[in-house]
N, C-alpha and C. Protein backbone atom coordinates (compact mmCIF):
# COMPACT_ATOMS: atom_id res chain seq x y z
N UNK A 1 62.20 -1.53 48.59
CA UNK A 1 63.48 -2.21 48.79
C UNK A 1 63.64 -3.31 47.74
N UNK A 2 64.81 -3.48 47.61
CA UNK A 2 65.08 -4.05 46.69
C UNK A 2 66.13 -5.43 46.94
N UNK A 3 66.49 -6.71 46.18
CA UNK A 3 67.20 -7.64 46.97
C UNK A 3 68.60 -7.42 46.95
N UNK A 4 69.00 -6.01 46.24
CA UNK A 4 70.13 -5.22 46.47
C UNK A 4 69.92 -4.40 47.10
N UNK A 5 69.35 -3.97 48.32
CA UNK A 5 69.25 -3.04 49.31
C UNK A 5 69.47 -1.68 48.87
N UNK A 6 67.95 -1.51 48.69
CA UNK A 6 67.50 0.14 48.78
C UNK A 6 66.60 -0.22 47.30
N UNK A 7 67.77 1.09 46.88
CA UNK A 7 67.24 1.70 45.73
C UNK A 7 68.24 1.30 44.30
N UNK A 8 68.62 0.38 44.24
CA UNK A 8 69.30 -0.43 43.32
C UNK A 8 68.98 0.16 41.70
N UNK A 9 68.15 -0.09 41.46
CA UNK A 9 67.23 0.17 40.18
C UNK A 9 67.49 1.75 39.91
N UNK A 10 67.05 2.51 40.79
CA UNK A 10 67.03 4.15 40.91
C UNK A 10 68.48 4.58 40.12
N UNK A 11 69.43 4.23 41.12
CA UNK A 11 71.11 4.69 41.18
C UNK A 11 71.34 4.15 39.41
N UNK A 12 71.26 2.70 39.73
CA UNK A 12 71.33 2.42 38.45
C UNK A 12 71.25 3.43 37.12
N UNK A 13 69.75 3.40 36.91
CA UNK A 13 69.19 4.30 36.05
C UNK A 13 69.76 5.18 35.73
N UNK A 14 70.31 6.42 37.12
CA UNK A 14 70.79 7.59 36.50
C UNK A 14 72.05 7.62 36.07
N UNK A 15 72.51 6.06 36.64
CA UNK A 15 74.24 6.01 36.20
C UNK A 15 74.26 5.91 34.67
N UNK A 16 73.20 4.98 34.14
CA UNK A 16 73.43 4.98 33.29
C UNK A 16 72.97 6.38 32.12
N UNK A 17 71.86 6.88 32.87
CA UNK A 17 71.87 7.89 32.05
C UNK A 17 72.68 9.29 32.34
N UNK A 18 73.83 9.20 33.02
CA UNK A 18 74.84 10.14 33.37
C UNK A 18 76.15 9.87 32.43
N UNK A 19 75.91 8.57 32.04
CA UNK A 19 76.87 8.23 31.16
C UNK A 19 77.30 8.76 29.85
N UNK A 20 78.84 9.36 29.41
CA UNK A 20 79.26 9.61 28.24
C UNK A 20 79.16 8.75 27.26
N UNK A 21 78.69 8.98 26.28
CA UNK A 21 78.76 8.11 24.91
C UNK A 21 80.16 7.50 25.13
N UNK A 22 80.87 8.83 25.15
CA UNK A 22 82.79 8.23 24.39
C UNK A 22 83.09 6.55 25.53
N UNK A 23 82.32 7.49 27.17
CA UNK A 23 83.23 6.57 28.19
C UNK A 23 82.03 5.10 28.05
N UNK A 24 80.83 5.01 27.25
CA UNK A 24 80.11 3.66 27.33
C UNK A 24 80.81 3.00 26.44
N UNK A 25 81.19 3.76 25.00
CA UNK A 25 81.90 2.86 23.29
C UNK A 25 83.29 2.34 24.37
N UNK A 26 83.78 3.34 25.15
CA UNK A 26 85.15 2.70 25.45
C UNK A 26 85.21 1.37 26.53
N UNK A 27 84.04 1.50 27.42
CA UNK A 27 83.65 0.25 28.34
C UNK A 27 83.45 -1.07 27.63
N UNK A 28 82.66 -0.47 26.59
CA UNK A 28 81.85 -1.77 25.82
C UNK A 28 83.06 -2.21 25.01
N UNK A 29 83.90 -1.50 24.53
CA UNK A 29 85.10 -2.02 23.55
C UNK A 29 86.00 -3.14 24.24
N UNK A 30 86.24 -2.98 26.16
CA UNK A 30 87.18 -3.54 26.51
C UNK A 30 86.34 -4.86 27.01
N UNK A 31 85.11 -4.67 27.01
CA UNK A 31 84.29 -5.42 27.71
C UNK A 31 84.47 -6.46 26.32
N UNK A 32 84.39 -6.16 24.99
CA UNK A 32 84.05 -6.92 23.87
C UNK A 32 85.82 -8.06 24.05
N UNK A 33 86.78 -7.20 24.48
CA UNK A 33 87.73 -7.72 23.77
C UNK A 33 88.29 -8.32 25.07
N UNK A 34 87.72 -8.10 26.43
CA UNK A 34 88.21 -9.43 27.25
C UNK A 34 87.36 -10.74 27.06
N UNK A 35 86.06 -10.83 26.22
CA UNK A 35 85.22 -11.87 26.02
C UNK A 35 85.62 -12.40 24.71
N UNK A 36 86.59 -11.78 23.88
CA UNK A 36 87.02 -12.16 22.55
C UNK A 36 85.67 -12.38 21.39
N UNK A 37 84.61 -10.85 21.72
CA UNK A 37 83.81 -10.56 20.67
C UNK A 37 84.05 -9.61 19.80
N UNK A 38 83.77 -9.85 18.56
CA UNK A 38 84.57 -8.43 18.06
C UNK A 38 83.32 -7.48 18.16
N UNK A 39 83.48 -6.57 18.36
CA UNK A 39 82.69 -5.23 18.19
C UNK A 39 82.85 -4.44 16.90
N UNK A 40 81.80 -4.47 15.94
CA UNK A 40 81.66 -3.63 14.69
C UNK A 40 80.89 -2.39 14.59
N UNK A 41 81.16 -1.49 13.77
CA UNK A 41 80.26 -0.36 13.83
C UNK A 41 79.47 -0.31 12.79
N UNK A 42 78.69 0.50 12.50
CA UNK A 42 78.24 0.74 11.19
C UNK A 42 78.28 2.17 11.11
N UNK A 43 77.84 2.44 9.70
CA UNK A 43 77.78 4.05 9.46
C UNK A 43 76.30 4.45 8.84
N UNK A 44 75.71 5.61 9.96
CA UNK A 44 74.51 5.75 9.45
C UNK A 44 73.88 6.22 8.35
N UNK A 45 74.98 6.25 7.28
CA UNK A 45 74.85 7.01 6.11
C UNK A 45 74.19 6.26 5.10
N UNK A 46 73.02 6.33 4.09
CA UNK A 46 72.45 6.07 3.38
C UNK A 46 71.60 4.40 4.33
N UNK A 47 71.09 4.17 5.31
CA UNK A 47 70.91 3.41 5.92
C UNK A 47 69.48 3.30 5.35
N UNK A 48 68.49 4.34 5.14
CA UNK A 48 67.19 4.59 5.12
C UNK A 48 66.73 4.49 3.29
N UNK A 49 67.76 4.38 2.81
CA UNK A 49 67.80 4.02 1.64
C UNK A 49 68.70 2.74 0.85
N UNK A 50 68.67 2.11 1.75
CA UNK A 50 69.60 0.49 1.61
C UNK A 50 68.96 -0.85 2.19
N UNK A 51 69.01 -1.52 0.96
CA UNK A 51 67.91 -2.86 1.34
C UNK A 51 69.43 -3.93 1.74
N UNK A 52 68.35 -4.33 3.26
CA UNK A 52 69.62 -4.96 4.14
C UNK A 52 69.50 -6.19 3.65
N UNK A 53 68.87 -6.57 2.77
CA UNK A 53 69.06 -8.38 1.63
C UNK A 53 69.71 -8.26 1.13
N UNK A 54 69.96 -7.39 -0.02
CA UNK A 54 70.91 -7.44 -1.27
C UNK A 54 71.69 -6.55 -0.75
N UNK A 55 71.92 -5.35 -0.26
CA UNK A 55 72.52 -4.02 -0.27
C UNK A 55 72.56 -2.91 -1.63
N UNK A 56 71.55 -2.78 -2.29
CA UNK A 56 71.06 -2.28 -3.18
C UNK A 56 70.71 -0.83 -2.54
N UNK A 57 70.93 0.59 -2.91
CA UNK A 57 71.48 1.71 -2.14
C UNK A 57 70.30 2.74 -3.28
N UNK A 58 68.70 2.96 -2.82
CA UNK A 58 68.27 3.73 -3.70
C UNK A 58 67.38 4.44 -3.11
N UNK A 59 67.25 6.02 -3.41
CA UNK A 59 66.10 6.75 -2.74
C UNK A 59 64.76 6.33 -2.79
N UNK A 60 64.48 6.03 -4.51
CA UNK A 60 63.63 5.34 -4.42
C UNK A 60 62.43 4.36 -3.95
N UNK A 61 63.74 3.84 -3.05
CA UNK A 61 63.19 2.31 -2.56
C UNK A 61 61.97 2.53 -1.21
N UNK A 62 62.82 3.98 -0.43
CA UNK A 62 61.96 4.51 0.37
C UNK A 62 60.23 5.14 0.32
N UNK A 63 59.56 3.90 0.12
CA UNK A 63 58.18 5.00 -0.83
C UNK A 63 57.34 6.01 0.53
N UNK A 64 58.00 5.66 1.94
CA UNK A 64 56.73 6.07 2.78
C UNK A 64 57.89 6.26 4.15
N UNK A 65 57.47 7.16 5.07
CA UNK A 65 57.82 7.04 6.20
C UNK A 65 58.36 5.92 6.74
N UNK A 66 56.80 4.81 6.63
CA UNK A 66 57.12 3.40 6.92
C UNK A 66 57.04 2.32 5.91
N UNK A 67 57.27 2.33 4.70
CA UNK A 67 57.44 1.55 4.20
C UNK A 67 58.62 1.53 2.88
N UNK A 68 59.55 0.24 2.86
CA UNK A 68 60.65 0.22 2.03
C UNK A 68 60.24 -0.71 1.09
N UNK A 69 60.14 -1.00 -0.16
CA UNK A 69 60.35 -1.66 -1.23
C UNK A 69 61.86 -1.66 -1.66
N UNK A 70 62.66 -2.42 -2.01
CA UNK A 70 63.31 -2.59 -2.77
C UNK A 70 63.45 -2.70 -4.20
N UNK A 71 63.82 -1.33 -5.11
CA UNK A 71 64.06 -1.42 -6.47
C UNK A 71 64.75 -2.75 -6.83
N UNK A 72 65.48 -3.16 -6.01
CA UNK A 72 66.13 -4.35 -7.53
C UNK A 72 65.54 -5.97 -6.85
N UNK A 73 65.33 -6.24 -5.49
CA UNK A 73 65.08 -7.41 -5.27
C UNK A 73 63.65 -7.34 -4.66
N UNK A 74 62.99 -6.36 -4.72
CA UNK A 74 61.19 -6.51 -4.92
C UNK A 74 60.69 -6.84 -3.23
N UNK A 75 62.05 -7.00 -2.15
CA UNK A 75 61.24 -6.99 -0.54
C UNK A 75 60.77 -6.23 -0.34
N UNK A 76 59.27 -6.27 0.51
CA UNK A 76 59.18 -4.93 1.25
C UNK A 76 59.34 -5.46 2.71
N UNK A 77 59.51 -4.39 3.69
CA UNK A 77 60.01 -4.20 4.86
C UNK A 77 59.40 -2.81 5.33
N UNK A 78 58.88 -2.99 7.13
CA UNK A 78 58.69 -1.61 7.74
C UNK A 78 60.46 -0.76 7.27
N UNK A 79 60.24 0.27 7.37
CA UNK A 79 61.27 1.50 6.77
C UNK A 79 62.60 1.54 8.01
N UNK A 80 61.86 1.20 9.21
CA UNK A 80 62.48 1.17 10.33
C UNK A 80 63.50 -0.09 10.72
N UNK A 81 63.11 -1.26 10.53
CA UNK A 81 63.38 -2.47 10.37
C UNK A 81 64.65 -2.62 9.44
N UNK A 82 64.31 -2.20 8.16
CA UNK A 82 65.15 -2.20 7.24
C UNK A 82 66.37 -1.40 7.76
N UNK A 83 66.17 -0.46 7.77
CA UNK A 83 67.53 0.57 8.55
C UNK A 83 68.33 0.17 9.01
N UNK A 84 67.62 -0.69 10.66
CA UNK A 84 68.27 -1.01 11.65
C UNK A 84 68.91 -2.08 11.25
């Protein structure tokens, strides 16, 4: 039991994992804009090859699964990190 009576946590869970992408972006959009946050997107395109310091955009830079160097400004960063 729970201090929401029962199974709180459970229901939860599957609500959320019953959930549509389209109907969470559209919750979270109205949710952003009655709190007057803006909500931005990004695009996952060339992400794994873009140093998030400079924005310098090179295959290169990727030397490893997990690890990113940057060709022009010399950071390194886990590969994952950098992406995100």
């Amino acid at each position: 039991m729970t201090a929401h009576g029962g199974n709180y946590k459970r229901h939860m869970n599957r609500s959320i994992r019953e959930i549509h992408i389209g109907e969470f972006l559209r919750k979270l959009a109205q949710w952003c804009e009655m709190h007057n946050i803006p909500l931005l997107g990004a695009s996952a395109k060339y992400t794994s090859q873009t140093c998030h310091m400079c924005g310098t955009v090179d295959a290169e830079s990727r030397i490893s699964r997990d690890k990113f160097i940057c060709t022009n400004c010399t950071r390194v960063f886990h590969a994952d990190v950098n992406a995100a």
